[in-house]
Protein backbone atom coordinates (compact mmCIF):
# COMPACT_ATOMS: atom_id res chain seq x y z
CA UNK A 1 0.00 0.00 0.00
CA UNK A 2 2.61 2.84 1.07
CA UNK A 3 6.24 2.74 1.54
CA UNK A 4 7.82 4.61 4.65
CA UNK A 5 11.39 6.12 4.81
CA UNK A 6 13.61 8.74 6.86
CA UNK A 7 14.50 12.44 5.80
CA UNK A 8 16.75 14.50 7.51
CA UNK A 9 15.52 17.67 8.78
CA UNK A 10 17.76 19.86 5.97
CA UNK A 11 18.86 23.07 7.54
CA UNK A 12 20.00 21.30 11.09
CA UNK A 13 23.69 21.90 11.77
CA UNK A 14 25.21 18.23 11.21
CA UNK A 15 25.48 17.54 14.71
CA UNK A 16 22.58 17.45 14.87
CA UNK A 17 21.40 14.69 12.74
CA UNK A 18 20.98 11.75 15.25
CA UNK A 19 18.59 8.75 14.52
CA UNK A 20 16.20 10.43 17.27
CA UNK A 21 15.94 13.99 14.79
CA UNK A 22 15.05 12.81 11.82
CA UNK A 23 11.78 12.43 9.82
CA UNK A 24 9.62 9.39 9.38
CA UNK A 25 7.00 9.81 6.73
CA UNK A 26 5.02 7.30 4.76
CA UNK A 27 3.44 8.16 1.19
CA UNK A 28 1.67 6.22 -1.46
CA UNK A 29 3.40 3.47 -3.18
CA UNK A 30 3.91 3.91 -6.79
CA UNK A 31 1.81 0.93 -7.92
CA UNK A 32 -1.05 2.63 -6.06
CA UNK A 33 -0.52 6.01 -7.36
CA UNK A 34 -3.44 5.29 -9.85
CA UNK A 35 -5.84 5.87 -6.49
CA UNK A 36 -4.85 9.20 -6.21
CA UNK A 37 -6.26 10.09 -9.92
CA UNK A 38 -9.43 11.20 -8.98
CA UNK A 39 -7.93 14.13 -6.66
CA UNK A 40 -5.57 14.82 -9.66
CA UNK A 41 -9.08 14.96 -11.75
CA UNK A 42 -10.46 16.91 -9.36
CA UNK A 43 -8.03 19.60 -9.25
CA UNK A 44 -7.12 20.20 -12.86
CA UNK A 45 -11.39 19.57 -14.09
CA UNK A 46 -13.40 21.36 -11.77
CA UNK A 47 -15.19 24.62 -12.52
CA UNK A 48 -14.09 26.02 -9.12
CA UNK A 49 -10.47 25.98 -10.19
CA UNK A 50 -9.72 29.56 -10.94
CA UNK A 51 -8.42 32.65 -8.54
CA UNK A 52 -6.84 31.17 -5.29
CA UNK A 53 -8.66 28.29 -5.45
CA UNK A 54 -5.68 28.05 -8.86
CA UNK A 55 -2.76 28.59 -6.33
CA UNK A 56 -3.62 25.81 -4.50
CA UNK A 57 -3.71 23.60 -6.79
CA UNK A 58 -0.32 24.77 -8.77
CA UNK A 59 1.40 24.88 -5.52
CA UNK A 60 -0.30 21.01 -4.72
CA UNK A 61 1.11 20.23 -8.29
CA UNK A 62 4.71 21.64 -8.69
CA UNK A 63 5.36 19.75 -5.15
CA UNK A 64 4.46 17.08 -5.94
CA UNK A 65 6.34 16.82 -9.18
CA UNK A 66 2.70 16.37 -11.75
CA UNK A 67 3.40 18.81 -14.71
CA UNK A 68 1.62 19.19 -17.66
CA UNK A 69 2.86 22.24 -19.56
CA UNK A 70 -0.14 23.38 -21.43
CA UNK A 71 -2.10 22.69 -17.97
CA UNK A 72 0.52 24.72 -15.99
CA UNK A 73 0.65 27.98 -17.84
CA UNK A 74 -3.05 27.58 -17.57
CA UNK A 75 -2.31 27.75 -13.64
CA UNK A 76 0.18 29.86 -13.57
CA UNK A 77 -1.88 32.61 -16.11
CA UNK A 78 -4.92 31.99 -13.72
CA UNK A 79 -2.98 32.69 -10.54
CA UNK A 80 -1.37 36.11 -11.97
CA UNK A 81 -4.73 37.48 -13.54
CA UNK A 82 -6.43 36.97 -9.95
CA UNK A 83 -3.34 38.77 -8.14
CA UNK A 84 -3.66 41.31 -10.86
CA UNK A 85 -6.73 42.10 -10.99
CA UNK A 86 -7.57 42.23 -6.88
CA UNK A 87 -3.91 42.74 -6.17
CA UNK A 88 -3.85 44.66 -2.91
CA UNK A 89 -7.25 43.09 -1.87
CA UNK A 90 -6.23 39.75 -1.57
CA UNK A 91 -5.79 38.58 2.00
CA UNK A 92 -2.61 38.24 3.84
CA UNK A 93 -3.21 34.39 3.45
CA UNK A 94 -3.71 34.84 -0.10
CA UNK A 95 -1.19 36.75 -0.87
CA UNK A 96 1.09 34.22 0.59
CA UNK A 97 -0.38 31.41 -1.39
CA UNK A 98 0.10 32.95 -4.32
CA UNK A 99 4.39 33.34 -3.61
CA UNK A 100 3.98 29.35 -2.71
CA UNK A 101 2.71 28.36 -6.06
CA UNK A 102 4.55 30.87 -8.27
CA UNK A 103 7.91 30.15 -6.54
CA UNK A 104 7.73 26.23 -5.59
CA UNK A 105 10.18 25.57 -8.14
CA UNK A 106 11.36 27.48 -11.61
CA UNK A 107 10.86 26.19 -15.43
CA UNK A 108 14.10 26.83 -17.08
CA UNK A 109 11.32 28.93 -20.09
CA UNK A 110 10.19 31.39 -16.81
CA UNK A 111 11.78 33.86 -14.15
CA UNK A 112 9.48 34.10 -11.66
CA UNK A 113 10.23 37.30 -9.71
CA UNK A 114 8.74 37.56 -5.95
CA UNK A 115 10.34 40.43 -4.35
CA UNK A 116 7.30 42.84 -4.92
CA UNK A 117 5.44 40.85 -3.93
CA UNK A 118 7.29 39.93 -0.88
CA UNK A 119 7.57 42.93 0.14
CA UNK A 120 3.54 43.52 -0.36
CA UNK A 121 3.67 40.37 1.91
CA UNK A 122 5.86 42.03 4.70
CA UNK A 123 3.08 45.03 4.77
CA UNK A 124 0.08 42.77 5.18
CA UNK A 125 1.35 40.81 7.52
CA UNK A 126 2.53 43.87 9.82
CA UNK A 127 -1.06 45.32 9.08
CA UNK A 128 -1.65 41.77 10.59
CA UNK A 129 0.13 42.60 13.59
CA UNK A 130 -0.95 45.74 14.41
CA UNK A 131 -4.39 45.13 14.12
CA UNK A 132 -3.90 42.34 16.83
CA UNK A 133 -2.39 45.16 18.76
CA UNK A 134 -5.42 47.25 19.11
CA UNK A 135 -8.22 44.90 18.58
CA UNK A 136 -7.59 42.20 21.68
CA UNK A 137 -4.98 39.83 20.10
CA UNK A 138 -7.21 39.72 16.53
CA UNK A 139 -5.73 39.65 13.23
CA UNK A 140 -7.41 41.07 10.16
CA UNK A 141 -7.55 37.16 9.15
CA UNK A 142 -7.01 34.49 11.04
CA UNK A 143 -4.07 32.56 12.32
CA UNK A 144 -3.78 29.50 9.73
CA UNK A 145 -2.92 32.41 7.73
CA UNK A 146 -0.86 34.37 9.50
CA UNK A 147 0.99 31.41 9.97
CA UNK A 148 1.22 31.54 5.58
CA UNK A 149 2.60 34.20 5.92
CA UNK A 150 5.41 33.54 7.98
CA UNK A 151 6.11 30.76 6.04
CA UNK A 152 6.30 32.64 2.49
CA UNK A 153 8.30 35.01 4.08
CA UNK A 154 10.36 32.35 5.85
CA UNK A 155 11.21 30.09 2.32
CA UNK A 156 11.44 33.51 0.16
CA UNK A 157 13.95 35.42 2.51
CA UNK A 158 11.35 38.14 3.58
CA UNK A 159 11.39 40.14 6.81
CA UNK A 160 9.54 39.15 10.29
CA UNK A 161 11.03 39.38 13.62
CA UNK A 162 11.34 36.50 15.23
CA UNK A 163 10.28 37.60 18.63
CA UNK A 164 7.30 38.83 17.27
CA UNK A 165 6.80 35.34 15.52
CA UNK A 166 7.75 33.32 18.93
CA UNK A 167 5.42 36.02 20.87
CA UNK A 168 2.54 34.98 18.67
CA UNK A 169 2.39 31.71 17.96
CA UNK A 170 1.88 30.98 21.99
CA UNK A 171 -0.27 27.55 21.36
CA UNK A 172 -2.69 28.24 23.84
CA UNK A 173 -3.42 31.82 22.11
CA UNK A 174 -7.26 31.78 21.79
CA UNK A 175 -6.75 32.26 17.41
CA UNK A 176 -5.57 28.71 17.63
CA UNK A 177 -9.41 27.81 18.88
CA UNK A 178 -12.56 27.96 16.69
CA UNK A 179 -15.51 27.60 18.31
CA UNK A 180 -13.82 25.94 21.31
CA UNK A 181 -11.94 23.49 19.55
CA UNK A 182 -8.35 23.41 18.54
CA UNK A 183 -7.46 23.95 15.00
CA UNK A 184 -5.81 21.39 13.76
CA UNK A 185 -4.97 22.48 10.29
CA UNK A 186 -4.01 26.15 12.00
CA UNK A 187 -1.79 24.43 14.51
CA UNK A 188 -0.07 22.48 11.80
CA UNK A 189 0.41 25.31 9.16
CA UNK A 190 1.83 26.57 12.43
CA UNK A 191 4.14 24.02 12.78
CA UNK A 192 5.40 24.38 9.32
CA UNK A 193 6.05 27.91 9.86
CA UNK A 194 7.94 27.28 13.27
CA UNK A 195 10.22 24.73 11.76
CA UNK A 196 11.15 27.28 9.20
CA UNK A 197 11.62 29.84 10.88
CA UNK A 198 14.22 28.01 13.26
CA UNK A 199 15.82 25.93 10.26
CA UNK A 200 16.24 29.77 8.38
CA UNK A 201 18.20 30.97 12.20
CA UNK A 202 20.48 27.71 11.65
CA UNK A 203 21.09 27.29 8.57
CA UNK A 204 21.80 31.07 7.78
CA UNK A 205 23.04 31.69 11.59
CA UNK A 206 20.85 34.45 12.20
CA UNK A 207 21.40 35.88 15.56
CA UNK A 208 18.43 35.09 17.49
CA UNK A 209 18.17 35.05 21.65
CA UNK A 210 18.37 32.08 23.03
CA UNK A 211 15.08 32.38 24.56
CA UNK A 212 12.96 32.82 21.27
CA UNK A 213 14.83 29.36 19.92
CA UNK A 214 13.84 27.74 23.26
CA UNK A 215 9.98 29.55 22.67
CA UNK A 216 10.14 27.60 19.18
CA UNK A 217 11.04 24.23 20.91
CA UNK A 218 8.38 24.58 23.21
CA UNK A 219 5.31 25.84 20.74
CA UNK A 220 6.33 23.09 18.48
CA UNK A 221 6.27 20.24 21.16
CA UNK A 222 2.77 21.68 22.49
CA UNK A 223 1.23 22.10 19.27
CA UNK A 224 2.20 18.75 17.88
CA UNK A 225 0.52 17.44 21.38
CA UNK A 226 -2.14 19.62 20.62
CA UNK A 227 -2.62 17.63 17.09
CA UNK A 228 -1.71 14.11 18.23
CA UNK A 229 -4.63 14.70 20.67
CA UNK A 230 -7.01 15.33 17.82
CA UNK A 231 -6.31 11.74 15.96
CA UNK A 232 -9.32 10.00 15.64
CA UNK A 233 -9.50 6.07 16.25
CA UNK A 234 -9.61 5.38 12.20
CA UNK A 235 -6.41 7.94 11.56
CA UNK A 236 -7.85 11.03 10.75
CA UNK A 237 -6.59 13.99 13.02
CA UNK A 238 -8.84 16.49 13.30
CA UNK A 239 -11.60 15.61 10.49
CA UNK A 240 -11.06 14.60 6.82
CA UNK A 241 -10.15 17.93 5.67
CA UNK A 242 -7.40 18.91 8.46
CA UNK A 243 -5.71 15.49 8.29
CA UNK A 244 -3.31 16.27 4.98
CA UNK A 245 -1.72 19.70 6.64
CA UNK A 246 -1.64 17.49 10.12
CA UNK A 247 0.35 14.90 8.11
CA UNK A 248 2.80 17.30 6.73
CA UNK A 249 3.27 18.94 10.35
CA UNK A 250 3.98 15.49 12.22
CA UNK A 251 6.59 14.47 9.01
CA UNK A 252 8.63 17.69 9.89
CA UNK A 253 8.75 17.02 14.30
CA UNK A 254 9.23 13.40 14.69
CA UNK A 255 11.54 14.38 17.34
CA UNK A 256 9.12 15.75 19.42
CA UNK A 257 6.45 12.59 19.59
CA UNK A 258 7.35 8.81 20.13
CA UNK A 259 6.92 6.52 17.41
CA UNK A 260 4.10 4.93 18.96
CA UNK A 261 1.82 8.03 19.15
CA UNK A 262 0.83 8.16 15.91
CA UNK A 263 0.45 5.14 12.93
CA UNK A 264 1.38 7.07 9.93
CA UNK A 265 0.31 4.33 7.65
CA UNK A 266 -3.22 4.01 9.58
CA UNK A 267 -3.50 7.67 8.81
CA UNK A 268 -3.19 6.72 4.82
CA UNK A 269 -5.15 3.93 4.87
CA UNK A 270 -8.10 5.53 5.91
CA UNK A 271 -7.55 9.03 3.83
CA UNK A 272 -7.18 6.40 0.72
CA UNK A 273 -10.58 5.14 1.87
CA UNK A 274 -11.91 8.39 1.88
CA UNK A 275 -11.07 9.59 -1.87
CA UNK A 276 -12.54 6.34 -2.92
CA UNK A 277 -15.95 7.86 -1.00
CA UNK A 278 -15.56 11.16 -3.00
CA UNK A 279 -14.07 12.92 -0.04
CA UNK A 280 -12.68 15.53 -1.83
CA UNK A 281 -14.53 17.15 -3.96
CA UNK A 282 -13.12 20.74 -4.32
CA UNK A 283 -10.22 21.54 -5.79
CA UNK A 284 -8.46 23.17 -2.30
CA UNK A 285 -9.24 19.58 -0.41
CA UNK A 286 -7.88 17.64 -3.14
CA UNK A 287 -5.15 20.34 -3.45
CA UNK A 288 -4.28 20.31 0.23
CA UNK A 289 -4.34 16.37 0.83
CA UNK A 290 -1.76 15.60 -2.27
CA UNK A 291 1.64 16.47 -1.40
CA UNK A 292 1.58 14.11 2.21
CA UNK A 293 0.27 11.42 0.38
CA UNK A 294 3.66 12.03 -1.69
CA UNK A 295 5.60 12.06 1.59
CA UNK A 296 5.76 16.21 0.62
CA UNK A 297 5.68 19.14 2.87
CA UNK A 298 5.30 22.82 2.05
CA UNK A 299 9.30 23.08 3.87
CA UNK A 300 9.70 21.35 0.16
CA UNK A 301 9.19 24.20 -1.72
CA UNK A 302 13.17 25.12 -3.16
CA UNK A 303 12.74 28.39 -5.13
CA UNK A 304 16.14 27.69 -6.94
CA UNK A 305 15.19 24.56 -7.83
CA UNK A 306 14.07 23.39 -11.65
CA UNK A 307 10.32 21.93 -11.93
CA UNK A 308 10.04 18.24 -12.55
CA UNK A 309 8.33 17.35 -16.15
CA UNK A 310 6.22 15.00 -16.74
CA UNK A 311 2.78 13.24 -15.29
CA UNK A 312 4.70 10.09 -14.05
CA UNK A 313 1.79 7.08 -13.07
CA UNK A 314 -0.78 9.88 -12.66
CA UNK A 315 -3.69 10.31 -15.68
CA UNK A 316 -3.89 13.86 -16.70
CA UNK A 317 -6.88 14.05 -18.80
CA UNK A 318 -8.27 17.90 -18.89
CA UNK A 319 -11.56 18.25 -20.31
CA UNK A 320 -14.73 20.84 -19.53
CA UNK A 321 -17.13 19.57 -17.02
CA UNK A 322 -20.17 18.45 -17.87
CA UNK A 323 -23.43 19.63 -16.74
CA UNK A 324 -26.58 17.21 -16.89
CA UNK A 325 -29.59 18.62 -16.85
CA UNK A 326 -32.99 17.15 -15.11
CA UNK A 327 -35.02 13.94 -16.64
CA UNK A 328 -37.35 13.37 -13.96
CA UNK A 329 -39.10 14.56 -10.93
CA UNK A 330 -36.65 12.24 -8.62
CA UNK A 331 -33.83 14.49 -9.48
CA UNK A 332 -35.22 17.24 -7.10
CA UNK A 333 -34.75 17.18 -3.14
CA UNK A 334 -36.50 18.67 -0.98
CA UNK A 335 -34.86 20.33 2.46
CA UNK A 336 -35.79 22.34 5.47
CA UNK A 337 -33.54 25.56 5.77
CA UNK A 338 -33.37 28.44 8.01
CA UNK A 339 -31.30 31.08 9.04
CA UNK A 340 -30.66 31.99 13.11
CA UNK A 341 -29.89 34.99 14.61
CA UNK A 342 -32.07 35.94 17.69
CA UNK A 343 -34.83 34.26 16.22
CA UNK A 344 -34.94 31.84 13.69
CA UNK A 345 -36.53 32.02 9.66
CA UNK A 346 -37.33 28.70 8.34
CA UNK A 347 -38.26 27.91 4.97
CA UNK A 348 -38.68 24.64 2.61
CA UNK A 349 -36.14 24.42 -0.19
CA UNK A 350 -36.71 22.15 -3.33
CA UNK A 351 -33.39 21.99 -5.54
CA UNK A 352 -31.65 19.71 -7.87
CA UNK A 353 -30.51 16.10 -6.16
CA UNK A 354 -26.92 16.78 -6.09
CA UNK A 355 -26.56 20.39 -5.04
CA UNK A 356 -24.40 21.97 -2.66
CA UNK A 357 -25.94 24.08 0.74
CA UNK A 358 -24.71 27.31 -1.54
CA UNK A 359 -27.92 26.25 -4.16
CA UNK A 360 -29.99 26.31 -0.97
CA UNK A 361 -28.98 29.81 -0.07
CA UNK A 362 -29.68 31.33 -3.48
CA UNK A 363 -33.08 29.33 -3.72
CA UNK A 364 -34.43 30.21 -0.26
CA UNK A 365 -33.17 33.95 -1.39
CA UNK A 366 -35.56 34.04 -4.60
CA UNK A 367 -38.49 32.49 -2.18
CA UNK A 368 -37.69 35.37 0.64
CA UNK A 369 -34.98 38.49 -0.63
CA UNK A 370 -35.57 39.83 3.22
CA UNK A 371 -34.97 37.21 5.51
CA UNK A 372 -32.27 35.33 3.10
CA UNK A 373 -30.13 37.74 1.38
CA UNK A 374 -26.56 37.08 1.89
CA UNK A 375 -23.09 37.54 0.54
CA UNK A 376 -20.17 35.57 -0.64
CA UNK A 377 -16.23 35.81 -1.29
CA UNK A 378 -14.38 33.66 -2.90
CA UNK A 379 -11.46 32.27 -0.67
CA UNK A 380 -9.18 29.31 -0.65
CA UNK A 381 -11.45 26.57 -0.05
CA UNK A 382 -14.08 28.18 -2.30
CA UNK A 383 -17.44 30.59 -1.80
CA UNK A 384 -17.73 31.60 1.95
CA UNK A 385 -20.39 33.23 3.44
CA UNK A 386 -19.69 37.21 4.91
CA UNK A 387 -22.92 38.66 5.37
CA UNK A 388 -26.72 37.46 5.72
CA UNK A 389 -29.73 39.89 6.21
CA UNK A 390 -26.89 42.25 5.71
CA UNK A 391 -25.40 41.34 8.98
CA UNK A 392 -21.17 41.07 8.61
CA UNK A 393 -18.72 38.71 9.51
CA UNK A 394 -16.20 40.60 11.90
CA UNK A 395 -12.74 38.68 12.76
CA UNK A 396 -12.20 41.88 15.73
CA UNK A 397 -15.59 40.97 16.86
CA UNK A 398 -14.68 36.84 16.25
CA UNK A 399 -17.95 36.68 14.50
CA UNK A 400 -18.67 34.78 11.66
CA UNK A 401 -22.02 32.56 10.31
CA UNK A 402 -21.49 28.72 11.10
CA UNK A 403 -23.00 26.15 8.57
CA UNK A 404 -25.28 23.51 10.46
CA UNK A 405 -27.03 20.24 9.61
CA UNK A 406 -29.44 18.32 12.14
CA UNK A 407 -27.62 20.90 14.42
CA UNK A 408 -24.06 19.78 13.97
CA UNK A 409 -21.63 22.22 12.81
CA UNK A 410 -20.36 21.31 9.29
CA UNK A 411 -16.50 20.66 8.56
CA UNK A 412 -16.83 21.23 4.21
CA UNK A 413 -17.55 24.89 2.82
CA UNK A 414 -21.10 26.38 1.61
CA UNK A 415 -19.97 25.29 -1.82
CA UNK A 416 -18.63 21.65 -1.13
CA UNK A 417 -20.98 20.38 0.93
CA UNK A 418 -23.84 18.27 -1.07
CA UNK A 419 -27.14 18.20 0.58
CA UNK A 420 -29.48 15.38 0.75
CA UNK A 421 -33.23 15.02 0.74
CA UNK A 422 -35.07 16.26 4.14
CA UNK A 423 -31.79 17.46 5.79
CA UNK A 424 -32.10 20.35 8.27
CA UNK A 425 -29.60 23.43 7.36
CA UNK A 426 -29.56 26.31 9.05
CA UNK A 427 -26.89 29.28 9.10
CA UNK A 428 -26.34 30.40 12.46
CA UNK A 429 -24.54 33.76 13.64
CA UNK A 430 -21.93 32.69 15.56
CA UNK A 431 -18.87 33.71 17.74
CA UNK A 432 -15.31 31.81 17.80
């Protein structure tokens, strides 16, 4: 099924490269790579691949070492259209996902030059910091991507101080909780981040106190507890979704969890079981759960470095999706829908069998413009809800509109998750 090997943590001085400090990882084997082709299917076929949701998937694709050329300059023309056109508007985050994909590796027909937008990088993600400053800890975003951003700026030599980075990244800061619960795919992008940042002091000897490295030790071990804690009986850490990022986290900090914590092959056993169930079904998710499948890591990314060629065992087959329409009555669903704020709007919601809770939104808007108007952006992992009845999402405030079913909160996106027939949704304002 997999194979398993060791990696040395690159940037560690060589003294340091005992048996205890380096990285186990496990990744497909390359007889079963054909089980992956329906995230690679995903991610180069669906209709939602375009703005950031394009990053993601160029950045999931240059690491891993899948190139098609014609596909790529597709990407890469996709990825610096959306940067041009909303350019200072994009998130911090985004911003920093869009350095990832454009600077994971070079083609020897491209120069791919970063340092504007770097620097535009180094400015967000001060705006980041200063907005934490005045607004009770904060950030304009959130934390998985603040933690981006240290990371681009860590792998393409940008500026951050490190105590402000060791200061911030305290693991039992509040930003690393949503709605109670830890984070797991903030706490790993976290990790990542970390174990740049302190491979960048070594490997370039950057003076740093002695202090912040120990700070870096510590939020490390904690946060990796703080994930290991989240693995699920089947694998999974965290939920389906957070489990790829988690992977990549726990390949990079072996050192700081015994061997017996956590079955790495379990882990890909059961994600291999879930894109046989059609886990993944937007581009980001298939995107995001790639590389650690590989046995890749986002600390892979190697600006200097030439792009691989070639599909290897993977089927690249790009064509324009298909839409079916309607041949019967049976291919309509019916659910119950309402929205919650201090009181609660219910309405009955017939769409297509098939759709996503986004199709429920737009429908119940055409029954009842008052009670169900709402807004959307586009982000990484597709549409996501700002506003309803006019009412806005506020990260100062921590307030944001949850997406429920039979009262559960949801782990997939307004435009990933499919509905079924006689489900209770509701959209609930919420605080985190």
């Amino acid at each position: 099924m997999g194979q398993s090997h060791q990696l040395p943590l690159v940037g560690l001085l060589p003294f340091a490269l005992i048996p205890s400090q380096l990285c186990t990882i496990c990744e497909v084997s390359k007889e079963n790579h054909s089980r992956l082709n329906p995230l690679i299917n995903t991610m180069i076929n669906s209709k939602y691949t375009r703005g950031i949701q394009a990053a993601n998937v160029l950045l999931s694709l240059r690491l891993v070492g899948i190139q098609d050329q014609s596909l790529e300059q597709q990407l890469i023309q996709q990825v610096k259209d959306n940067e041009g056109q909303k350019g200072s508007n994009l998130t911090s985050g985004q911003l920093a996902l869009v350095i990832l994909a454009l600077g994971t590796c070079q083609n020897s027909n491209e120069t791919f030059t970063y340092s504007h937008l770097v620097s535009q990088l180094e400015k967000k993600f001060q705006a980041e910091i200063e907005n934490m400053g005045v607004h009770d800890g904060n950030p304009l975003t959130n934390y998985y991507q603040l933690s981006l951003d240290v990371l681009a700026l860590c792998l393409f030599n940008g500026s951050y101080l490190i105590t402000e980075v060791t200061k911030r990244f305290t693991p039992e800061d509040k930003n690393f909780s949503f709605g109670g619960q830890f984070s797991v795919d903030t706490g790993a992008m976290a990790v990542l981040a970390l174990t740049c940042v302190k491979r960048r002091i070594i490997n370039e000897k950057i003076e740093a106190d002695e202090e912040d490295l120990n700070r870096i030790n510590n939020h490390t071990e904690l946060l990796v507890k703080k994930i290991l804690s989240e693995k699920k009986e089947n694998g999974l850490i965290g939920n389906t979704f957070s489990t790829g990022e988690a992977m990549q986290a726990l390949f990079v900090s072996s050192k700081y969890y015994n061997e017996g914590e956590w079955n790495c092959q379990q882990t890909l056993d059961m994600v291999l079981q879930e894109i046989s169930r059609g886990a993944f079904r937007t581009p980001t998710a298939a995107a995001q759960i790639l590389p650690a499948l590989m046995g890749k890591t986002y600390l892979d990314i190697n600006k200097n470095s030439f792009c691989v060629n070639g599909s290897g065992n993977f089927s690249i087959s790009i064509h324009e999706p298909v839409s079916v329409a309607p041949t019967s009555s049976s291919s309509y669903i019916s659910v119950h829908y309402s929205v919650k704020i201090n009181e609660t709007y219910p309405t009955k919601v017939t769409v297509l069998n098939g759709s996503v809770f986004l199709d429920v939104m737009e429908e119940a808007r055409k029954i009842n413009e008052a009670a169900f108007r709402f807004t959307v952006v586009e982000s990484s992992w597709g549409p996501y809800v700002t506003s309803v009845q006019d009412l806005k999402a506020n990260s100062n405030d921590r307030t944001y509109w949850e997406l429920l079913s039979e009262g559960k909160p949801l782990s997939q996106g307004v435009g990933s998750y499919v509905v079924h027939d006689g489900e209770n949704l509701e959209v609930r304002w919420s605080k985190y």
